[in-house]
N, C-alpha and C. Protein backbone atom coordinates (compact mmCIF):
# COMPACT_ATOMS: atom_id res chain seq x y z
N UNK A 1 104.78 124.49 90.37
CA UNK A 1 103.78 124.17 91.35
C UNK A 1 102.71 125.25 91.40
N UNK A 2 102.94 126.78 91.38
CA UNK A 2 102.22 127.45 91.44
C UNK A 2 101.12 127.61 89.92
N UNK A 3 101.88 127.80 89.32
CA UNK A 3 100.87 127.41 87.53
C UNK A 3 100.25 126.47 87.86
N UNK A 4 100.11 125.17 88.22
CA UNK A 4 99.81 124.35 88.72
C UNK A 4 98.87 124.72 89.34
N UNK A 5 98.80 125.15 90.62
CA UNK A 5 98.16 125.54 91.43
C UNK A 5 96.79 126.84 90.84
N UNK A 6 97.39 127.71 90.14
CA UNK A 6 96.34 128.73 89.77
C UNK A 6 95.38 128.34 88.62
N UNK A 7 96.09 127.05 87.54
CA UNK A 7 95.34 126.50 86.42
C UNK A 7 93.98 125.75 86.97
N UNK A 8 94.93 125.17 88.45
CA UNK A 8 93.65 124.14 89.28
C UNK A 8 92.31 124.58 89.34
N UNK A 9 92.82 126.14 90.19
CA UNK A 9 91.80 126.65 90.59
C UNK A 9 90.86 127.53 89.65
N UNK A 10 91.43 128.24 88.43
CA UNK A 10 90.61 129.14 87.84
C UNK A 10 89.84 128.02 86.03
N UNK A 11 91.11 127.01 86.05
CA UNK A 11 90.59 126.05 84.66
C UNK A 11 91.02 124.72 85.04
N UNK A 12 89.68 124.01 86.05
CA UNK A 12 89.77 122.95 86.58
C UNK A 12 89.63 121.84 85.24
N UNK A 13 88.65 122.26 84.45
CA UNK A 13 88.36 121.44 83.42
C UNK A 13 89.84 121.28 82.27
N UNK A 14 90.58 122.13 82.60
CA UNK A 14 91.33 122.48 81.25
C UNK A 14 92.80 121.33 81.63
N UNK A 15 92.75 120.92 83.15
CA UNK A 15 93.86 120.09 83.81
C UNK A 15 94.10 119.24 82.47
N UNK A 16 95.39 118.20 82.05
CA UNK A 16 95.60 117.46 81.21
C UNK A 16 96.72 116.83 82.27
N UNK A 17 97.30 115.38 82.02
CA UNK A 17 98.59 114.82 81.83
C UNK A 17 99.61 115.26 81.64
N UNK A 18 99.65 116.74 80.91
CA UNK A 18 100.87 117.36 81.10
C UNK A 18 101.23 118.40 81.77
N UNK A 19 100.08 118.71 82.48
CA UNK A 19 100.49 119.23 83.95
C UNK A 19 100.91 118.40 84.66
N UNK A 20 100.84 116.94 85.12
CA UNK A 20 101.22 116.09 85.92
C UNK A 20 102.85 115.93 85.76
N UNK A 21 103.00 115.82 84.15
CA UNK A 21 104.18 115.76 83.74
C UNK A 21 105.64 116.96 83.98
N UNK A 22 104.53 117.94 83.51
CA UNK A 22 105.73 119.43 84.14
C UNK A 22 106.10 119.22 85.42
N UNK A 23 105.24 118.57 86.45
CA UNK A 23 105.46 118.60 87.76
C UNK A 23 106.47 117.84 87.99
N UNK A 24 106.43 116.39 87.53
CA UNK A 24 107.04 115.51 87.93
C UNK A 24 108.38 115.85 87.07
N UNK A 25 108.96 116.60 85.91
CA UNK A 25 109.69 117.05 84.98
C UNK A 25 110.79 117.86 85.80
N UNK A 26 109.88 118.85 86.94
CA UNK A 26 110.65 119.61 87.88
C UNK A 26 110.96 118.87 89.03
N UNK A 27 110.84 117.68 89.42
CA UNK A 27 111.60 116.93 90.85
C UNK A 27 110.01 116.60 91.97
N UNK A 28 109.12 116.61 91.63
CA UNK A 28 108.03 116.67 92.80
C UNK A 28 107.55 115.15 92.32
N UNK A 29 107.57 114.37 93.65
CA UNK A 29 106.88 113.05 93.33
C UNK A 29 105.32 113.26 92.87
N UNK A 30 104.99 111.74 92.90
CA UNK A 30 103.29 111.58 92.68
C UNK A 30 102.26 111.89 94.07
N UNK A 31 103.50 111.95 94.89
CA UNK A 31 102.76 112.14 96.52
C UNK A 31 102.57 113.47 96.38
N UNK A 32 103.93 113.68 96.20
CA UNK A 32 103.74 116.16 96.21
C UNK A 32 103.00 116.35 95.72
N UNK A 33 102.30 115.79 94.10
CA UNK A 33 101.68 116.54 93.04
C UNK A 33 100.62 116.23 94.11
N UNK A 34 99.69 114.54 94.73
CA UNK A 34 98.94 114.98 95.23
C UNK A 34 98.42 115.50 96.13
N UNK A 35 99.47 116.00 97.18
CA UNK A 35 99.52 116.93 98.17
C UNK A 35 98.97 118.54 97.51
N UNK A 36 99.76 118.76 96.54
CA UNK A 36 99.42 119.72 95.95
C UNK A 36 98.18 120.05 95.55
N UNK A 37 97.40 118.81 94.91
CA UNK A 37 96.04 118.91 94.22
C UNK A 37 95.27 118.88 95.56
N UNK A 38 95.79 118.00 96.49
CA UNK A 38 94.29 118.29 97.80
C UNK A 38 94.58 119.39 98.45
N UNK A 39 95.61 120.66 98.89
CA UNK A 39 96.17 121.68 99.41
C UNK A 39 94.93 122.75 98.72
N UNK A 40 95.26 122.37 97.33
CA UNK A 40 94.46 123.69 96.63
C UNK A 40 92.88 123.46 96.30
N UNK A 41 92.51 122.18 96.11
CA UNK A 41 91.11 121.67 96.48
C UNK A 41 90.37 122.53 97.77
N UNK A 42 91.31 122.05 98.82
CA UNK A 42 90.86 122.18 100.01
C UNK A 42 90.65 123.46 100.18
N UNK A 43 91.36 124.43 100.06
CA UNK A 43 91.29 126.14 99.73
C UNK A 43 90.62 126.51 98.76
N UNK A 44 90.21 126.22 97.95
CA UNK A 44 88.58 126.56 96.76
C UNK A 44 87.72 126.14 97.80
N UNK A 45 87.32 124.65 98.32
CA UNK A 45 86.33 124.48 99.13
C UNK A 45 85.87 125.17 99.72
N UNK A 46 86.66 125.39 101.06
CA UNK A 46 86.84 125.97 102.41
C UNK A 46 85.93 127.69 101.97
N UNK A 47 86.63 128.11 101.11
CA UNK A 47 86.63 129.71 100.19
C UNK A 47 85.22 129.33 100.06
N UNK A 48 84.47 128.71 99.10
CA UNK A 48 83.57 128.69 98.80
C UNK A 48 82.27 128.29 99.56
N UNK A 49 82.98 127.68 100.27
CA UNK A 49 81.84 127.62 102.26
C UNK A 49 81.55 128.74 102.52
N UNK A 50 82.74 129.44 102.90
CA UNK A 50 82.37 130.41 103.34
C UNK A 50 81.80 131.31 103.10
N UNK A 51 82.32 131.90 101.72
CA UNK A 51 81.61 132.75 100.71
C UNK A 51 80.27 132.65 100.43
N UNK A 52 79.46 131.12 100.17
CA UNK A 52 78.26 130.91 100.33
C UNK A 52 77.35 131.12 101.29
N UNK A 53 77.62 131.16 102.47
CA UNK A 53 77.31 131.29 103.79
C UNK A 53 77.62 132.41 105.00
N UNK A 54 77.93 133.62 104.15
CA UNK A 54 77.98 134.92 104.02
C UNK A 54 79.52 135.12 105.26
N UNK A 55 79.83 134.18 105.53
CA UNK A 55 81.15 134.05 106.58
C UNK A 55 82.04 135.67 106.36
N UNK A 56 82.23 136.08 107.27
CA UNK A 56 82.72 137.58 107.15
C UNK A 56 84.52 136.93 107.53
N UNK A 57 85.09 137.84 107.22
CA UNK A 57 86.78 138.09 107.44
C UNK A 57 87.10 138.29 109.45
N UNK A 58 87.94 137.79 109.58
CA UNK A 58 88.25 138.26 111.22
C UNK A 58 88.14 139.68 111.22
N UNK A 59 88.14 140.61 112.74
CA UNK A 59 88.67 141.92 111.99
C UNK A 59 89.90 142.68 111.71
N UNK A 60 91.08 141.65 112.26
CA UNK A 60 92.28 142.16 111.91
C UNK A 60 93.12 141.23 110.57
N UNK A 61 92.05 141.10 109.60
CA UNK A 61 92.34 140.54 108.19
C UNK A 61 91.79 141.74 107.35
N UNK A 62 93.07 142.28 106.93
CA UNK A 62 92.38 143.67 105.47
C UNK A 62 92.13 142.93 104.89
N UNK A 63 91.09 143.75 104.20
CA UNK A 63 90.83 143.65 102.23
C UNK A 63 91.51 144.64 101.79
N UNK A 64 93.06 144.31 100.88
CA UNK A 64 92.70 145.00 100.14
C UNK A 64 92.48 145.52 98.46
């Protein structure tokens, strides 16, 4: 799920059928996988709102 998850986000283009397959290979339905794909969608988005729109960190969230 997590390979999964980090391929999503850094090599969206590179996704294939057999990522779907590893998933479903390890026990996760077609619902999880797409729980999974809108979970991590939604967190690139959200990230990238913000980031665009100069949105600062709370102040008890480090960077570090």
């Amino acid at each position: 799920m997590l390979e999964y998850a980090v391929k999503l986000t850094h090599e969206p283009a590179a996704m294939s059928a057999l990522d779907i397959d590893n998933l479903r290979s390890v026990g996760f339905s077609d619902r999880d996988i797409l729980d999974i794909a809108e979970v991590t969608a939604y967190y690139a988005y959200a990230n990238r709102i913000a980031d665009g729109l100069g949105v600062s960190t709370e102040p008890w969230i480090f960077d570090s």
